[in-house]
N, C-alpha and C. Protein backbone atom coordinates (compact mmCIF):
# COMPACT_ATOMS: atom_id res chain seq x y z
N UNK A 1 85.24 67.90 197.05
CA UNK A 1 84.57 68.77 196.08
C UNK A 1 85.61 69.70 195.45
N UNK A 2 85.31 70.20 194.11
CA UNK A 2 86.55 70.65 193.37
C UNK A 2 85.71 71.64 192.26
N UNK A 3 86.20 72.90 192.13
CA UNK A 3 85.63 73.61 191.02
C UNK A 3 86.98 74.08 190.35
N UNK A 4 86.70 74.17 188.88
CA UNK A 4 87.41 74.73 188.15
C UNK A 4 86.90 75.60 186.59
N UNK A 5 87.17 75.90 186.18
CA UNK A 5 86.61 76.79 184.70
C UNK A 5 87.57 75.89 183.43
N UNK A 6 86.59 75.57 182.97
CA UNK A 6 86.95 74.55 182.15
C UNK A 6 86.67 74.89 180.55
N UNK A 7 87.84 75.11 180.06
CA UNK A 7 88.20 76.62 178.45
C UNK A 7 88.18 75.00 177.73
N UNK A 8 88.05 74.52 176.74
CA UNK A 8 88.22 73.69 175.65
C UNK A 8 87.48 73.97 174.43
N UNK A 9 88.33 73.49 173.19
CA UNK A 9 87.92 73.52 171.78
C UNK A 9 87.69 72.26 171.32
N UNK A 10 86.31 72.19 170.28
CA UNK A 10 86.04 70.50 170.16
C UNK A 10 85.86 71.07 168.52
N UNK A 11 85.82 69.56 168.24
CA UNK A 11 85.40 69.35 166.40
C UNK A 11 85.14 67.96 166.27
N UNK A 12 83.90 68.22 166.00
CA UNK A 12 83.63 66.18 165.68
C UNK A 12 84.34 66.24 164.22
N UNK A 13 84.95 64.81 164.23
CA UNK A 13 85.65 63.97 162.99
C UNK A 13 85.07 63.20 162.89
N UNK A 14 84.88 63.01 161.24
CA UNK A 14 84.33 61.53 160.23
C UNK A 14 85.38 60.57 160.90
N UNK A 15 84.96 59.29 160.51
CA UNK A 15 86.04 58.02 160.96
C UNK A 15 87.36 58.32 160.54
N UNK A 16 87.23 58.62 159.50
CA UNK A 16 88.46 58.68 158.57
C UNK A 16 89.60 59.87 159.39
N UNK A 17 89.21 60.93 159.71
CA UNK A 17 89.25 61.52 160.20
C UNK A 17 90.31 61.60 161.42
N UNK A 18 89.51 60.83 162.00
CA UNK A 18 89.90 60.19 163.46
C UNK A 18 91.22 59.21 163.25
N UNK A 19 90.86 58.23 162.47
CA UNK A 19 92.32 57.35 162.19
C UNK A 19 93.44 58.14 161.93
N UNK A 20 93.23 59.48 160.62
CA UNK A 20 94.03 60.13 160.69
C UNK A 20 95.37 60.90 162.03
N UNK A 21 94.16 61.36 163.07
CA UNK A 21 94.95 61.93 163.92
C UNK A 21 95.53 61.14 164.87
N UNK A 22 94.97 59.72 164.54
CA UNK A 22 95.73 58.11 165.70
C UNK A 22 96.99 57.69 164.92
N UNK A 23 97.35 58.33 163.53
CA UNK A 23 98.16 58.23 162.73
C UNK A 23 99.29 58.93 163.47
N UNK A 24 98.95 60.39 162.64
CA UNK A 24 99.68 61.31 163.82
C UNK A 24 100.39 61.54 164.77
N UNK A 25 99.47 60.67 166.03
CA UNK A 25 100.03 61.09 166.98
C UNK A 25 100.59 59.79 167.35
N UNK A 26 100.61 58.56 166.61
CA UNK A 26 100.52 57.67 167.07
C UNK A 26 99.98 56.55 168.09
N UNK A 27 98.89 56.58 168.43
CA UNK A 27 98.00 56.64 168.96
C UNK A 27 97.26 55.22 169.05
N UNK A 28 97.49 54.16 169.05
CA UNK A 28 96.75 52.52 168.64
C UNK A 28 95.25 52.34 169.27
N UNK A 29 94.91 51.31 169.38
CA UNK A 29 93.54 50.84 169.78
C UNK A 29 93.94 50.68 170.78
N UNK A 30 94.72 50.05 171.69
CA UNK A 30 95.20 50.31 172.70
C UNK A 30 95.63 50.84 173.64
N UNK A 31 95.53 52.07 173.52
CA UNK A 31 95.95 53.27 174.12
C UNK A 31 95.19 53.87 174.31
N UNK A 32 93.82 53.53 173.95
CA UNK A 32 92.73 54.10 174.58
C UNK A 32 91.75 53.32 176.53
N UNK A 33 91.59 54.59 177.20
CA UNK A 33 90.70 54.18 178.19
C UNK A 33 89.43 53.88 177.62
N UNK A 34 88.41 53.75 178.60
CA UNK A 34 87.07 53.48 178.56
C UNK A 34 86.41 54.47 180.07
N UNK A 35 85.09 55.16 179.85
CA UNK A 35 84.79 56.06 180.66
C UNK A 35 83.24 55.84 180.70
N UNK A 36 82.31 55.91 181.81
CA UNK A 36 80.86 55.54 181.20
C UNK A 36 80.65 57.23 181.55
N UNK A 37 79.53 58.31 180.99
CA UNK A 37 78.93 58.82 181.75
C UNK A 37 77.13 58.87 181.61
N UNK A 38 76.55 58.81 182.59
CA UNK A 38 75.37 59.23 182.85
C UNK A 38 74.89 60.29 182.98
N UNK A 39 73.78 60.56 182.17
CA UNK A 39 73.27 61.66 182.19
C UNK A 39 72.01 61.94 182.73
N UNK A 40 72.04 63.14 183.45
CA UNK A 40 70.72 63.52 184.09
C UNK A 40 70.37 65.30 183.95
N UNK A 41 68.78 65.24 183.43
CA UNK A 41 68.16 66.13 183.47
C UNK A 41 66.73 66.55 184.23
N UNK A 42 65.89 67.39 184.24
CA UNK A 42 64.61 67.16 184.68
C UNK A 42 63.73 67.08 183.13
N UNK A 43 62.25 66.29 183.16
CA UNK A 43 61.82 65.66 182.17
C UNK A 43 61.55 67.27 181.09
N UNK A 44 61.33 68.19 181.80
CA UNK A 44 61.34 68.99 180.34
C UNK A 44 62.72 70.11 180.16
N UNK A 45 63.47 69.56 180.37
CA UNK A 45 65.07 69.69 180.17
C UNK A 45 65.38 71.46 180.98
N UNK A 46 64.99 71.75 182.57
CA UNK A 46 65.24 72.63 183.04
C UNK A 46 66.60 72.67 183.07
N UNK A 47 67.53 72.15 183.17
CA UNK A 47 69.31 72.21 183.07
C UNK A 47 69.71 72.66 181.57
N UNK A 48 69.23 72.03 180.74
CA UNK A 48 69.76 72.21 179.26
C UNK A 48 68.98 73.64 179.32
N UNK A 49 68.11 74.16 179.26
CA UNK A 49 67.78 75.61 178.93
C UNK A 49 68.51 76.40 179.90
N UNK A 50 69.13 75.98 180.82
CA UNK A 50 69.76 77.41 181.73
C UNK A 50 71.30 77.03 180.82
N UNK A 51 71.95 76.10 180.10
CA UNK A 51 72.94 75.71 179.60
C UNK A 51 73.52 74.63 179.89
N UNK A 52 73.52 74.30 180.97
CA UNK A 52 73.98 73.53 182.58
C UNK A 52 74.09 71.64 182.04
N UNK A 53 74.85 71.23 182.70
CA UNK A 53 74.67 69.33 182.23
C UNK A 53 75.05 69.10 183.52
N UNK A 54 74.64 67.89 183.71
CA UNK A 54 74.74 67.43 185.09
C UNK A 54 75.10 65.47 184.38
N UNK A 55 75.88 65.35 185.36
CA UNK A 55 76.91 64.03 184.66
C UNK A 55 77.04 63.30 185.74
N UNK A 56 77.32 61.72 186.54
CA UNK A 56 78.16 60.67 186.89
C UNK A 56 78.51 60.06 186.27
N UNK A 57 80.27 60.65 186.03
CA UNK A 57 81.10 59.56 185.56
C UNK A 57 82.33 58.57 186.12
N UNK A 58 81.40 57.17 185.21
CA UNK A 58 82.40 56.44 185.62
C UNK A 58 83.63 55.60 185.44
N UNK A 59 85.26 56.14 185.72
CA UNK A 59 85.92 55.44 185.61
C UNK A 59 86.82 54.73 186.38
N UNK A 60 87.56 53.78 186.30
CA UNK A 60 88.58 53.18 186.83
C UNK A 60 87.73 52.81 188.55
N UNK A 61 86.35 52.45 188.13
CA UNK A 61 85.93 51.85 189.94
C UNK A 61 85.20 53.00 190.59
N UNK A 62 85.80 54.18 190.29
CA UNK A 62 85.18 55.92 190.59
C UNK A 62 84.13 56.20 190.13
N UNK A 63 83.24 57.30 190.84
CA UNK A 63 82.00 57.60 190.50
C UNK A 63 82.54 59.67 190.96
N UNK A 64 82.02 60.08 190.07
CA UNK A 64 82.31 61.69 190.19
C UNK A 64 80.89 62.19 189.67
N UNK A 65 80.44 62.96 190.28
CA UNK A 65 79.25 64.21 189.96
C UNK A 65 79.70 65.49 189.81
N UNK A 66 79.34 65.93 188.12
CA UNK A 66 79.74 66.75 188.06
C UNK A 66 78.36 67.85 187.58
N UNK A 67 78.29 68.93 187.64
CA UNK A 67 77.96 70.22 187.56
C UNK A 67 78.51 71.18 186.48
N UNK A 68 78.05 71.59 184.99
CA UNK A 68 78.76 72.14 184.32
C UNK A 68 77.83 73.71 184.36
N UNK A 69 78.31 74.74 184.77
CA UNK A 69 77.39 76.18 184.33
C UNK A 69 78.46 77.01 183.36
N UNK A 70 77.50 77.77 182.35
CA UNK A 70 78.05 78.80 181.45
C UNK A 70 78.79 79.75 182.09
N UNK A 71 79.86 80.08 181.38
CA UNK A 71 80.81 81.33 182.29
C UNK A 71 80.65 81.98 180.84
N UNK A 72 81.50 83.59 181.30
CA UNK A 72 81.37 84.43 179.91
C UNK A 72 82.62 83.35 178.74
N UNK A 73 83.83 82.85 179.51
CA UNK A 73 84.80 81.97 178.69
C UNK A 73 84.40 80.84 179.44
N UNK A 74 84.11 79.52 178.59
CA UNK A 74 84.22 78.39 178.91
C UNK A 74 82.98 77.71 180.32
N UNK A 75 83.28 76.87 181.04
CA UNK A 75 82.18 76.53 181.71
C UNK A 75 82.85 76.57 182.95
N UNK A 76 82.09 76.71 183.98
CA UNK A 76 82.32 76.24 185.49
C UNK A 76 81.98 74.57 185.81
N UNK A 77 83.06 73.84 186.30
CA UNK A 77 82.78 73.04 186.38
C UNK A 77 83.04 72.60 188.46
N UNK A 78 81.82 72.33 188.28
CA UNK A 78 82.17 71.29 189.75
C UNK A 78 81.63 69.92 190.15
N UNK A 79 82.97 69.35 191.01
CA UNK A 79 82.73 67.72 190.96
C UNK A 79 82.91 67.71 192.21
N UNK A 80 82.24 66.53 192.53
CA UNK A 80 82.24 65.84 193.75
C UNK A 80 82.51 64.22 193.57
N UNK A 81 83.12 63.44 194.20
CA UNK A 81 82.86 61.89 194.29
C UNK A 81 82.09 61.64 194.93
N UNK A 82 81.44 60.61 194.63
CA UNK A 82 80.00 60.19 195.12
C UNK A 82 80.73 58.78 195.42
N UNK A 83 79.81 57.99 196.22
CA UNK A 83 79.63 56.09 195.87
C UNK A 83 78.53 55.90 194.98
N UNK A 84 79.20 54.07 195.16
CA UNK A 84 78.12 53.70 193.69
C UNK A 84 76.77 53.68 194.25
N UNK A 85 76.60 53.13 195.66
CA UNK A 85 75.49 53.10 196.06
C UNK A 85 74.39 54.76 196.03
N UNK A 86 75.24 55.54 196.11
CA UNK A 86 74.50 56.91 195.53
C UNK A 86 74.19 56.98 194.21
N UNK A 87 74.86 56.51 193.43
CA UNK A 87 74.77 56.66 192.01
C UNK A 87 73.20 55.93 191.44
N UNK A 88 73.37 54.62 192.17
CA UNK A 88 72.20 53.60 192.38
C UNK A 88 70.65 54.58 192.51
N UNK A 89 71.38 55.02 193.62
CA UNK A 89 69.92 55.75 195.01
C UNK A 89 69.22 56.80 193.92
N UNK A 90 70.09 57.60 192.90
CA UNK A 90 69.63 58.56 191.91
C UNK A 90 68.96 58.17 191.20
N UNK A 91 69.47 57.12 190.54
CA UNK A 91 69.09 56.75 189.07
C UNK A 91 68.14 55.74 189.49
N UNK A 92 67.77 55.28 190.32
CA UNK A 92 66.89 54.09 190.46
C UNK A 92 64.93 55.00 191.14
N UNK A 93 65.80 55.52 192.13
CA UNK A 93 64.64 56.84 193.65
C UNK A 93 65.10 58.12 193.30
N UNK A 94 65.51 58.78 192.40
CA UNK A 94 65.73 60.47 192.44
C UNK A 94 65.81 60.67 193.48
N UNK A 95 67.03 60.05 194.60
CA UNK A 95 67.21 60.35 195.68
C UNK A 95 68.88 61.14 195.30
N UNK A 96 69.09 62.29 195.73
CA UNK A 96 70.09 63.08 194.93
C UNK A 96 70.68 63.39 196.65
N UNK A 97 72.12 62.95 196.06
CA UNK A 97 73.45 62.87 196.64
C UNK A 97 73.48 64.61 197.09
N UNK A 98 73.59 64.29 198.68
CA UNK A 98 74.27 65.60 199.57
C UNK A 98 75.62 66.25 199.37
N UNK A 99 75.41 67.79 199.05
CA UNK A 99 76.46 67.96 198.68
C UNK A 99 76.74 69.46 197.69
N UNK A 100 77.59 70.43 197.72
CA UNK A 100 77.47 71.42 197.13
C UNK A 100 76.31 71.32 195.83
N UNK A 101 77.13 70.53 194.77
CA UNK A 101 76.02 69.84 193.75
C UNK A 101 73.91 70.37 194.07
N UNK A 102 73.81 69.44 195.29
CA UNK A 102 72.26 69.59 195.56
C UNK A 102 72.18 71.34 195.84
N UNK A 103 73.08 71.66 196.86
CA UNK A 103 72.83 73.27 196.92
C UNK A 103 72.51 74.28 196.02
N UNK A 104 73.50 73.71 194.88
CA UNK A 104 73.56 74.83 193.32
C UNK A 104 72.45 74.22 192.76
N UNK A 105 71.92 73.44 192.38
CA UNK A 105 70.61 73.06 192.02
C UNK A 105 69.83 73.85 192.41
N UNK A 106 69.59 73.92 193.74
CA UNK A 106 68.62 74.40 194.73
C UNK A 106 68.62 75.95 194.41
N UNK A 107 70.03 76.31 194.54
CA UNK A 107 69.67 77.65 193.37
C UNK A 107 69.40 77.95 192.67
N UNK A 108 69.71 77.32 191.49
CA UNK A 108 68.74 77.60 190.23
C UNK A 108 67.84 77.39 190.23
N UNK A 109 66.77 76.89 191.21
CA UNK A 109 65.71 76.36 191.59
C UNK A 109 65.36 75.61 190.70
N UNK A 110 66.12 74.23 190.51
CA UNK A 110 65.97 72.83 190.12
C UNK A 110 65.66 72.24 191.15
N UNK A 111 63.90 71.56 191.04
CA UNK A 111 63.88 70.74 192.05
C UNK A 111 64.63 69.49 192.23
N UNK A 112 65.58 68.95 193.71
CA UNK A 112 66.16 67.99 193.29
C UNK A 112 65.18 66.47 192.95
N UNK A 113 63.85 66.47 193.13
CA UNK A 113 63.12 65.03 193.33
C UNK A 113 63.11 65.17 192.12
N UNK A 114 63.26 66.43 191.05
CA UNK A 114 63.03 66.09 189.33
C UNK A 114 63.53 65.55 188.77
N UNK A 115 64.75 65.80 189.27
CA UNK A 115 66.19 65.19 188.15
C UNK A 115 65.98 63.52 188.26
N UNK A 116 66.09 63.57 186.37
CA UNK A 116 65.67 62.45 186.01
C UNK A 116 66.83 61.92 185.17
N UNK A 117 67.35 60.42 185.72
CA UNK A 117 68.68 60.08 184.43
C UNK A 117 67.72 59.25 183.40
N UNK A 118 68.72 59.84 182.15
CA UNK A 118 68.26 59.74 180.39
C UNK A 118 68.99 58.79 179.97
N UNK A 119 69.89 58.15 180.41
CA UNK A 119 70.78 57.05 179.82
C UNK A 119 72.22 57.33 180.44
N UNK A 120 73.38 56.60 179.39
CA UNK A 120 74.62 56.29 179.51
C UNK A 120 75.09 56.67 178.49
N UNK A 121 76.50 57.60 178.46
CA UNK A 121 77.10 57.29 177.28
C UNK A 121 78.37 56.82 177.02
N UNK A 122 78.11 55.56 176.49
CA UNK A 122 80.40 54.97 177.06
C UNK A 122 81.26 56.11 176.20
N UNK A 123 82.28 56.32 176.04
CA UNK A 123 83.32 57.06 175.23
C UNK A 123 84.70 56.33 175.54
N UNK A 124 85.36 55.70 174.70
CA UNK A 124 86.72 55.20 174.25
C UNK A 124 87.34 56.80 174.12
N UNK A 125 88.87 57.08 175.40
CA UNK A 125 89.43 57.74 175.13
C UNK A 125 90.82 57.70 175.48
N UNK A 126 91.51 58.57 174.31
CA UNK A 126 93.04 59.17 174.55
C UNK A 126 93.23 60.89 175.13
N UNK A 127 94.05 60.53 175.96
CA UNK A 127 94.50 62.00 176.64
C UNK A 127 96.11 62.06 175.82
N UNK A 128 96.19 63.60 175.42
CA UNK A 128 97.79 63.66 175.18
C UNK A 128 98.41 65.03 175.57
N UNK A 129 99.66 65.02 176.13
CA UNK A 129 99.78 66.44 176.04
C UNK A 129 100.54 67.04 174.69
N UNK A 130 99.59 68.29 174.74
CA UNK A 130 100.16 69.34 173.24
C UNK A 130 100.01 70.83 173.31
N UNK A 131 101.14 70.99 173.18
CA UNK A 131 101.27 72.35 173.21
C UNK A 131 101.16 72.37 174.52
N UNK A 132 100.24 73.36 175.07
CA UNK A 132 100.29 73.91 176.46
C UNK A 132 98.82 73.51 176.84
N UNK A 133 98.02 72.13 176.38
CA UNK A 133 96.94 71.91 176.83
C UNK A 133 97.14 70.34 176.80
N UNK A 134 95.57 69.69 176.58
CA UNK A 134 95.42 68.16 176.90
C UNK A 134 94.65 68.39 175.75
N UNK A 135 95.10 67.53 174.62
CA UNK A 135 94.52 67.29 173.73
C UNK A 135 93.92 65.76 173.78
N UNK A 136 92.33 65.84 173.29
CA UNK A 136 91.49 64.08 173.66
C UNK A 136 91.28 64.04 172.48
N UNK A 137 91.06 62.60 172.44
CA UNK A 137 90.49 61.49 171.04
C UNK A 137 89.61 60.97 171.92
N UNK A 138 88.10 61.34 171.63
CA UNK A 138 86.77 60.38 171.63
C UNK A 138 86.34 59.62 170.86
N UNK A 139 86.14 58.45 170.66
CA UNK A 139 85.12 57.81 170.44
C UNK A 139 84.04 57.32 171.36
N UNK A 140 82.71 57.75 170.85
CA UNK A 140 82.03 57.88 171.65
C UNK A 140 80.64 56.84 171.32
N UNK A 141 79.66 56.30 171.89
CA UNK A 141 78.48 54.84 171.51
C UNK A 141 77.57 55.51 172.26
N UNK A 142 76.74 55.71 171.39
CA UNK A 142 75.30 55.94 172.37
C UNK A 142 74.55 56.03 171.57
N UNK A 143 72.76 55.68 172.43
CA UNK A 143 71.95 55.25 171.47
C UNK A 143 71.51 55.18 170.20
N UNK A 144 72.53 53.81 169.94
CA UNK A 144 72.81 52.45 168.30
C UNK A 144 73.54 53.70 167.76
N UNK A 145 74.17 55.05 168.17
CA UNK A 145 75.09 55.42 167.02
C UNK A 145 77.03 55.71 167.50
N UNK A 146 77.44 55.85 166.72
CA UNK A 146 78.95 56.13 167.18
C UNK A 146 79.38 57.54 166.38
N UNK A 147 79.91 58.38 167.39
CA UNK A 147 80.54 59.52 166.98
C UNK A 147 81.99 59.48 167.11
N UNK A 148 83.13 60.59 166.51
CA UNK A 148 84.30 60.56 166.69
C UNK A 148 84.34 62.14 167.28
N UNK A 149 85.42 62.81 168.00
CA UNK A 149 85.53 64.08 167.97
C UNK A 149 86.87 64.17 168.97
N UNK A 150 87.50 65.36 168.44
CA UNK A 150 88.89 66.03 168.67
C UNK A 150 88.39 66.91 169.96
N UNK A 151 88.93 67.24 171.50
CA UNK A 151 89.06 68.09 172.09
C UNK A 151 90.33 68.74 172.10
N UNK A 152 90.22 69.96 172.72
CA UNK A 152 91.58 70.51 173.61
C UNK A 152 91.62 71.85 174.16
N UNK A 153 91.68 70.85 175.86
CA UNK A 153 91.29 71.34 176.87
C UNK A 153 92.66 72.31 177.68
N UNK A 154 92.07 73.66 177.39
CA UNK A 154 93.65 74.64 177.73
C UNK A 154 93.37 75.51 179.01
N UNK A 155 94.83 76.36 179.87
CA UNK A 155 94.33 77.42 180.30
C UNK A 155 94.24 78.61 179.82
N UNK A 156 94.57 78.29 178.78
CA UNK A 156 94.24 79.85 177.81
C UNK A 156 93.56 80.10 176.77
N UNK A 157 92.52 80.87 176.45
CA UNK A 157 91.74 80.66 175.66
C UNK A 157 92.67 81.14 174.15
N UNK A 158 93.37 82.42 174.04
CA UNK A 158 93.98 82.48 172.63
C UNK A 158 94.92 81.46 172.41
N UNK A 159 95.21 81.36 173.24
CA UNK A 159 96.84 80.52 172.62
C UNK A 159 96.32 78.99 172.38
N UNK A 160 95.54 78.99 173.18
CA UNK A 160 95.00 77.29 172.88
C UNK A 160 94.16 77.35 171.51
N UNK A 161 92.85 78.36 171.22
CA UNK A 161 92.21 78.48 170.12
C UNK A 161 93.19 78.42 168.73
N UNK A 162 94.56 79.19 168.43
CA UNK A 162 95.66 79.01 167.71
C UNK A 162 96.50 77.44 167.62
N UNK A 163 96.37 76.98 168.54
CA UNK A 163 97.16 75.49 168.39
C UNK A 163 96.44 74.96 168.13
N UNK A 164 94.90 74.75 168.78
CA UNK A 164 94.00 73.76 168.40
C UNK A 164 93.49 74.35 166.77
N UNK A 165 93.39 75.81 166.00
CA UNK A 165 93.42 75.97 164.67
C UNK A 165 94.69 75.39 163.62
N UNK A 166 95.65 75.21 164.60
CA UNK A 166 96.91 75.37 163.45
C UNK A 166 96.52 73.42 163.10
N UNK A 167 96.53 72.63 163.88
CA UNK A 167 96.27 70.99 163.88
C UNK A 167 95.35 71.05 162.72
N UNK A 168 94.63 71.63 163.33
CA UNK A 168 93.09 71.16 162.47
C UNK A 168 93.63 71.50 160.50
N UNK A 169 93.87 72.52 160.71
CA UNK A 169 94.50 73.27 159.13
C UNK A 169 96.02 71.84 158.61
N UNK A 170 96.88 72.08 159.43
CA UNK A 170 97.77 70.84 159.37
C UNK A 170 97.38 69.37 158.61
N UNK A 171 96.48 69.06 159.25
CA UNK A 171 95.83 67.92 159.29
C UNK A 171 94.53 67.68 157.65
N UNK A 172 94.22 69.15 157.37
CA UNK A 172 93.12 69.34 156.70
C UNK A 172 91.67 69.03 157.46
N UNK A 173 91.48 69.29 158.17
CA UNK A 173 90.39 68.90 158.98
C UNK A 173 89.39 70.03 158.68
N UNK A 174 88.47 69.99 158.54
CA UNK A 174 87.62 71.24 158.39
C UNK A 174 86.97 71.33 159.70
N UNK A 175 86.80 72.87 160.22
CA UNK A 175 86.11 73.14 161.25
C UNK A 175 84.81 72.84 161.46
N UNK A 176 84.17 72.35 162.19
CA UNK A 176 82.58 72.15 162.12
C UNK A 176 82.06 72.72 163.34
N UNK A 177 80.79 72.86 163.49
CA UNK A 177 80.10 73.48 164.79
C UNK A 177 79.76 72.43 165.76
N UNK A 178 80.58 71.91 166.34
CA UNK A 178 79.95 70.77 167.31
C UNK A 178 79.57 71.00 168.76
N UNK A 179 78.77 70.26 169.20
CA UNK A 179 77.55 70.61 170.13
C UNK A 179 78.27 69.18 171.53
N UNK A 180 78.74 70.36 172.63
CA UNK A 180 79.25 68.76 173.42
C UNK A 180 78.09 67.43 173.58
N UNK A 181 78.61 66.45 174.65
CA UNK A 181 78.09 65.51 174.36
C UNK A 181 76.56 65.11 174.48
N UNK A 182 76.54 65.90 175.93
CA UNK A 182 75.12 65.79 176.47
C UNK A 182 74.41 66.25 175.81
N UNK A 183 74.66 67.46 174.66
CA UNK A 183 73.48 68.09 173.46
C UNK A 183 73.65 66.97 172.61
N UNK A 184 74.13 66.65 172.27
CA UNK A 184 74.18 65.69 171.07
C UNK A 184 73.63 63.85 171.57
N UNK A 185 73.67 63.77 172.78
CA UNK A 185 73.15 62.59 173.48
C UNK A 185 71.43 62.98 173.40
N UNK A 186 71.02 64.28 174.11
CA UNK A 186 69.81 64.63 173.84
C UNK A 186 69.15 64.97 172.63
N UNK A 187 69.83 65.53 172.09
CA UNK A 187 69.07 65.66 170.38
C UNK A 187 69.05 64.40 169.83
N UNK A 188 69.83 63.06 169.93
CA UNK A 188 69.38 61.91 169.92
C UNK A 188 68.33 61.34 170.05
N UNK A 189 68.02 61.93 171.21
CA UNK A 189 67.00 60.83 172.08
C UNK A 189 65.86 61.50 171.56
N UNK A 190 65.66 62.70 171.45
CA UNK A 190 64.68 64.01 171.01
C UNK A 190 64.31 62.94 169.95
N UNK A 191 65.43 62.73 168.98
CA UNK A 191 64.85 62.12 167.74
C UNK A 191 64.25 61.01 167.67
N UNK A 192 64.90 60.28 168.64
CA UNK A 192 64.17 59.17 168.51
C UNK A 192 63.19 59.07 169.16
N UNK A 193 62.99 59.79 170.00
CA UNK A 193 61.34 59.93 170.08
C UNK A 193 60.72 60.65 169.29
N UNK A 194 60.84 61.34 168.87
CA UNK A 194 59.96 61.58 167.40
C UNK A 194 59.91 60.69 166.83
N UNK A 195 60.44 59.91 166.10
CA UNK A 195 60.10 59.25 165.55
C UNK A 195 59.66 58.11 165.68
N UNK A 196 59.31 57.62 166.99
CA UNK A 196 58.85 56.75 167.73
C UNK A 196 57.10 57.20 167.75
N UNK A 197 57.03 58.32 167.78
CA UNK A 197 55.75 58.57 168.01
C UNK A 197 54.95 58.92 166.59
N UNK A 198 56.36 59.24 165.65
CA UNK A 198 55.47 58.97 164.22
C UNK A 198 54.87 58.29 163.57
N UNK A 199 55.86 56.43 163.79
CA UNK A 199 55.48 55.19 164.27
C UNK A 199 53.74 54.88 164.91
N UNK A 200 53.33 55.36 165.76
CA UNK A 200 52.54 54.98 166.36
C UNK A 200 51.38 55.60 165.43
């Protein structure tokens, strides 16, 4: 189990966008990983209203549970590795993996039999180092749509907010308000159920 406070600056990019900064940095189709994560909430989104996302992701064979809460800078993050057969036991029986994770739930008084997983979302990514942080290239697939978006993940909030502004200006990139993934995975799904039920 592992906690840390986790400071990063994001900006979703148009396609165009994105090629640009694979230009850049040099960066090919190849040089990207592949990452799945799963997402889980309870059905009338008690995690998303306290701020909170709750994630298993999986790469390279690994399964990690993670825990994201609001700090005054940036988020608290804590992970645990799980097995797959836990991962299974969740998403199949809302049988939820022992473990700091279930405790902090239990505090916020999230019941654990609620938590319910909402899907998958793959993301194609590059890690690089810049400046004095980890700058990522997402591409990201989830339900029938594809997003692009710039991170960079620092330990300092000014000095990183200044490098990750000076790129963006460099580059011409315009700033936008972007919403991490799990909001933007859920306002998805939000939609498409609306409009599923407009349908009917």
């Amino acid at each position: 189990m592992s906690e840390h406070l986790e400071i990063e600056f994001k900006n979703i990019l148009t396609k165009e966008e994105f090629i640009k900064l694979q230009k850049y940095f040099s960066v090919s189709d190849n040089d990207f990983f592949c990452q799945h994560n799963d997402y889980f909430d309870t059905e009338n989104f008690a995690l998303k209203q306290l701020g909170c996302a709750l994630r298993i992701r999986r790469k390279n064979g690994n399964y990690e549970l993670t825990l994201k809460e609001p700090r005054e800078v940036g988020l608290l993050e804590t992970n645990e590795e799980i097995r797959e057969e836990e991962r299974k036991m969740l998403i199949e029986q809302k049988q939820f993996p022992e473990g700091k994770i279930a405790e902090r739930l239990s505090e916020l008084q999230i019941p654990l039999e609620q938590i319910t997983y909402f899907g998958t979302l793959k993301t194609d990514r590059k890690e690089l180092q810049y400046c004095d942080g980890v700058l990522v290239l997402d591409k990201s697939y989830y339900l029938n749509i594809v997003d692009y978006e710039i991170e960079y993940e620092v330990e300092n909030y000014e000095t990183g907010l200044k490098h990750f502004n000076n790129l963006l200006h460099a580059l011409h990139i315009p700033k936008r308000k972007t919403l991490n993934k799990i909001q933007r995975f859920y306002n998805r799904k939000i939609e498409l159920q609306n409009g599923a039920s407009k349908e009917v």
